[in-house]
N, C-alpha and C. Protein backbone atom coordinates (compact mmCIF):
# COMPACT_ATOMS: atom_id res chain seq x y z
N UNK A 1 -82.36 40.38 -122.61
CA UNK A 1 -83.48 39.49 -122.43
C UNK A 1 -84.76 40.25 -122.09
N UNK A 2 -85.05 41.37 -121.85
CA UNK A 2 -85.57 42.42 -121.45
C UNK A 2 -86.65 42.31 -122.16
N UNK A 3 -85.87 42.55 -123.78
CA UNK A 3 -87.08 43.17 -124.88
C UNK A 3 -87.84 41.88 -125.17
N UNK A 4 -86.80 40.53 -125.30
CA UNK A 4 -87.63 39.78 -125.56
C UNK A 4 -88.77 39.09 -124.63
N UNK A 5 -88.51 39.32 -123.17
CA UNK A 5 -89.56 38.84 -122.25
C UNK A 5 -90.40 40.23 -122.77
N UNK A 6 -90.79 41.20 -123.15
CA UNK A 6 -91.70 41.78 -123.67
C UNK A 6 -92.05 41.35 -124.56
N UNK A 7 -92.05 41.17 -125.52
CA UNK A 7 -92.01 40.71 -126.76
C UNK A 7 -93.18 39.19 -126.73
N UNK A 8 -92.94 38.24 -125.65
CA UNK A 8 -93.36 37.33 -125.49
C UNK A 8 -94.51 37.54 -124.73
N UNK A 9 -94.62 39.04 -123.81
CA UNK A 9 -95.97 39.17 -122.79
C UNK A 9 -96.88 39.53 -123.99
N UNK A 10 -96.59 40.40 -125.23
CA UNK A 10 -97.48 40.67 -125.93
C UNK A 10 -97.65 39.70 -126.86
N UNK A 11 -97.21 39.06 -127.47
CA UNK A 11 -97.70 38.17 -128.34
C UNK A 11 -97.10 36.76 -128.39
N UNK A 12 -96.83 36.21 -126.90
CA UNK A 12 -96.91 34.93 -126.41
C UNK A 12 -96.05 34.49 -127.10
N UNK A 13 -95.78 33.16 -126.37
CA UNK A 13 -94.28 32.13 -126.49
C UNK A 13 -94.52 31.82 -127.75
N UNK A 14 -93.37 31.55 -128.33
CA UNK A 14 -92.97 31.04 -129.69
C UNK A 14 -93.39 29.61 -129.92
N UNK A 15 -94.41 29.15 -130.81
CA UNK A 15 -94.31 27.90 -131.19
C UNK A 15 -93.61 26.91 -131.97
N UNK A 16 -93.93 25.75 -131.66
CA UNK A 16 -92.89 25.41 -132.59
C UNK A 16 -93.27 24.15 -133.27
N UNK A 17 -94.79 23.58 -132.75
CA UNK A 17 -95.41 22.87 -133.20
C UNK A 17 -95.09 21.52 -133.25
N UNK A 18 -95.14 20.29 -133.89
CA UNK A 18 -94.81 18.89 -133.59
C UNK A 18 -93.48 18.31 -134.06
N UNK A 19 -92.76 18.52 -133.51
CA UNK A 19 -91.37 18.61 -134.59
C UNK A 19 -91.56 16.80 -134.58
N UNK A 20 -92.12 16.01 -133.62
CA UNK A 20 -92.32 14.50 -133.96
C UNK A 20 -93.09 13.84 -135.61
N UNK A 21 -93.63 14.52 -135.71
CA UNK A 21 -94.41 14.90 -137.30
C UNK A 21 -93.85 14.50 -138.65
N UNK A 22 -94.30 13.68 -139.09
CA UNK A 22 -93.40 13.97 -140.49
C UNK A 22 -94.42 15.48 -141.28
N UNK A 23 -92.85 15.04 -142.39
CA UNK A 23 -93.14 16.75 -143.34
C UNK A 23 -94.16 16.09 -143.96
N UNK A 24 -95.10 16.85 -144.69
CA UNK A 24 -96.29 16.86 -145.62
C UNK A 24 -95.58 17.42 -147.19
N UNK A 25 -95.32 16.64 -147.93
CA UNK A 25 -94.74 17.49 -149.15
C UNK A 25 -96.44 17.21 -149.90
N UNK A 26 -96.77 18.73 -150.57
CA UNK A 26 -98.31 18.69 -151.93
C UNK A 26 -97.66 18.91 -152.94
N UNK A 27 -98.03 17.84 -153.50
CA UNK A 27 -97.32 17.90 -155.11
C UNK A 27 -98.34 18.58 -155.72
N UNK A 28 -98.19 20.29 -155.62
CA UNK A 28 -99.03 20.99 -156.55
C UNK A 28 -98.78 21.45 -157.53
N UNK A 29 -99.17 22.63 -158.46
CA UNK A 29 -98.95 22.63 -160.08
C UNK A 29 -97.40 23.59 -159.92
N UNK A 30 -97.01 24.13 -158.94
CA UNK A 30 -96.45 24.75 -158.28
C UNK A 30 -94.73 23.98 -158.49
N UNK A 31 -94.80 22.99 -157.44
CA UNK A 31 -93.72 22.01 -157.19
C UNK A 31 -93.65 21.10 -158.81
N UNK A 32 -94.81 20.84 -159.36
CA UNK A 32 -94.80 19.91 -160.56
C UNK A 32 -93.93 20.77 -161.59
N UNK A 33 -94.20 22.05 -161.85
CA UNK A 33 -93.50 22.82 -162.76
C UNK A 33 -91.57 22.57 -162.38
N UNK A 34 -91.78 22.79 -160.98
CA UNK A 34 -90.28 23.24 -160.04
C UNK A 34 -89.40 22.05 -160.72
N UNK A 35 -90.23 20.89 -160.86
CA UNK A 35 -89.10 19.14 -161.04
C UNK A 35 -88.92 19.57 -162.80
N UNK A 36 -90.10 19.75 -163.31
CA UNK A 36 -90.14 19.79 -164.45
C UNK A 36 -88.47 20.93 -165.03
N UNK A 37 -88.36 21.65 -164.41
CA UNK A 37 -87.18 22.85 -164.57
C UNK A 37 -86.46 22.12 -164.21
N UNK A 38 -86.10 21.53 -163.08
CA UNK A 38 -84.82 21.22 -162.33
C UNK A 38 -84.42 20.10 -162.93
N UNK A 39 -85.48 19.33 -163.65
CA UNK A 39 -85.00 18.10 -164.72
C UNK A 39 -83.65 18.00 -166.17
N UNK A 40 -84.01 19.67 -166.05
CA UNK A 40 -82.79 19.40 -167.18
C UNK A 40 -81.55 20.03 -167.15
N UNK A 41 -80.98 19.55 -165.35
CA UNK A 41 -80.03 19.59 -164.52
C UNK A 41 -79.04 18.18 -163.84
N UNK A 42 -77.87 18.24 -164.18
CA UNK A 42 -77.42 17.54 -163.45
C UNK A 42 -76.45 17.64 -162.09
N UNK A 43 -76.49 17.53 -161.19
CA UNK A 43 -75.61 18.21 -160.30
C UNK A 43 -74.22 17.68 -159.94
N UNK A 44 -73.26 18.73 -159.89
CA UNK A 44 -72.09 17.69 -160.10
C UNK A 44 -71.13 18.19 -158.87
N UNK A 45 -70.22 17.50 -158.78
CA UNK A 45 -69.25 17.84 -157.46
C UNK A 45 -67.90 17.97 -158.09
N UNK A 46 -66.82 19.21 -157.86
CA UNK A 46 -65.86 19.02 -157.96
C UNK A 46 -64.94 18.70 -156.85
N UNK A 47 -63.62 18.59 -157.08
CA UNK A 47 -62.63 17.80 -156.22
C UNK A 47 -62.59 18.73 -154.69
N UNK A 48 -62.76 19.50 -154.68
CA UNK A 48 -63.01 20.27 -153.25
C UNK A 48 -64.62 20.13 -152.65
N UNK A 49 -65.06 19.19 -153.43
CA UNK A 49 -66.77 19.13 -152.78
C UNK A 49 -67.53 19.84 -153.05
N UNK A 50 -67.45 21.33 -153.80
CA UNK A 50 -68.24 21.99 -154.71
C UNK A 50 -69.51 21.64 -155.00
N UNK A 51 -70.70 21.35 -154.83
CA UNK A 51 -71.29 21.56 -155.94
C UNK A 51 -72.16 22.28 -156.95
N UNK A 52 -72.42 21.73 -158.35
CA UNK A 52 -72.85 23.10 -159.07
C UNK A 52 -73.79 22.35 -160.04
N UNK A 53 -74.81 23.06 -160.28
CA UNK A 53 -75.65 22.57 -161.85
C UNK A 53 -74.93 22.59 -163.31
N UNK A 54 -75.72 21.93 -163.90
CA UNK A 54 -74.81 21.71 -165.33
C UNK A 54 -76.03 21.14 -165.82
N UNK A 55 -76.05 21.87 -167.27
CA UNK A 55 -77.28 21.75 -168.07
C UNK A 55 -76.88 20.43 -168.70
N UNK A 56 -78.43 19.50 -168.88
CA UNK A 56 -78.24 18.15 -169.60
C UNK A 56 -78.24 18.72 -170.98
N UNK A 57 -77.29 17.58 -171.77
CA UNK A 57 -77.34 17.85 -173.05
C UNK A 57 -77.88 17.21 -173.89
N UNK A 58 -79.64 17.62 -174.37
CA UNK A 58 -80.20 17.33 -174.72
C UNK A 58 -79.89 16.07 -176.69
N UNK A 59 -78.76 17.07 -177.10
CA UNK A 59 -78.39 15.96 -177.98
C UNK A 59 -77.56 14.85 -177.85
N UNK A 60 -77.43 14.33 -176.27
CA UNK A 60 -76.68 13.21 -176.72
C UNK A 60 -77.25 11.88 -177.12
């Protein structure tokens, strides 16, 4: 506990900010691309609870 009560004299207690807060999601060009990829995914579960992606098949 030593290093970290040092640790904390020099660059002060850890924040942790409003955890009462909701999240802020920005739908930027960023995240818009991310859905756009992850769209031609389906996610599936096997019998042990697994789960895994699996490409949609665009010709059905």
């Amino acid at each position: 506990m030593q290093r970290t009560n040092r640790l904390r004299f020099f660059f002060g207690p850890a924040t942790r900010g409003d955890t009462d807060s909701p999240v802020v999601h920005r739908h930027d060009d960023f995240e818009l691309a991310s859905e756009a990829d992850l769209a031609h995914f389906d996610v599936e579960t096997d019998s042990n609870g697994h789960h895994y992606a699996v490409r949609k098949d665009d010709t059905k």
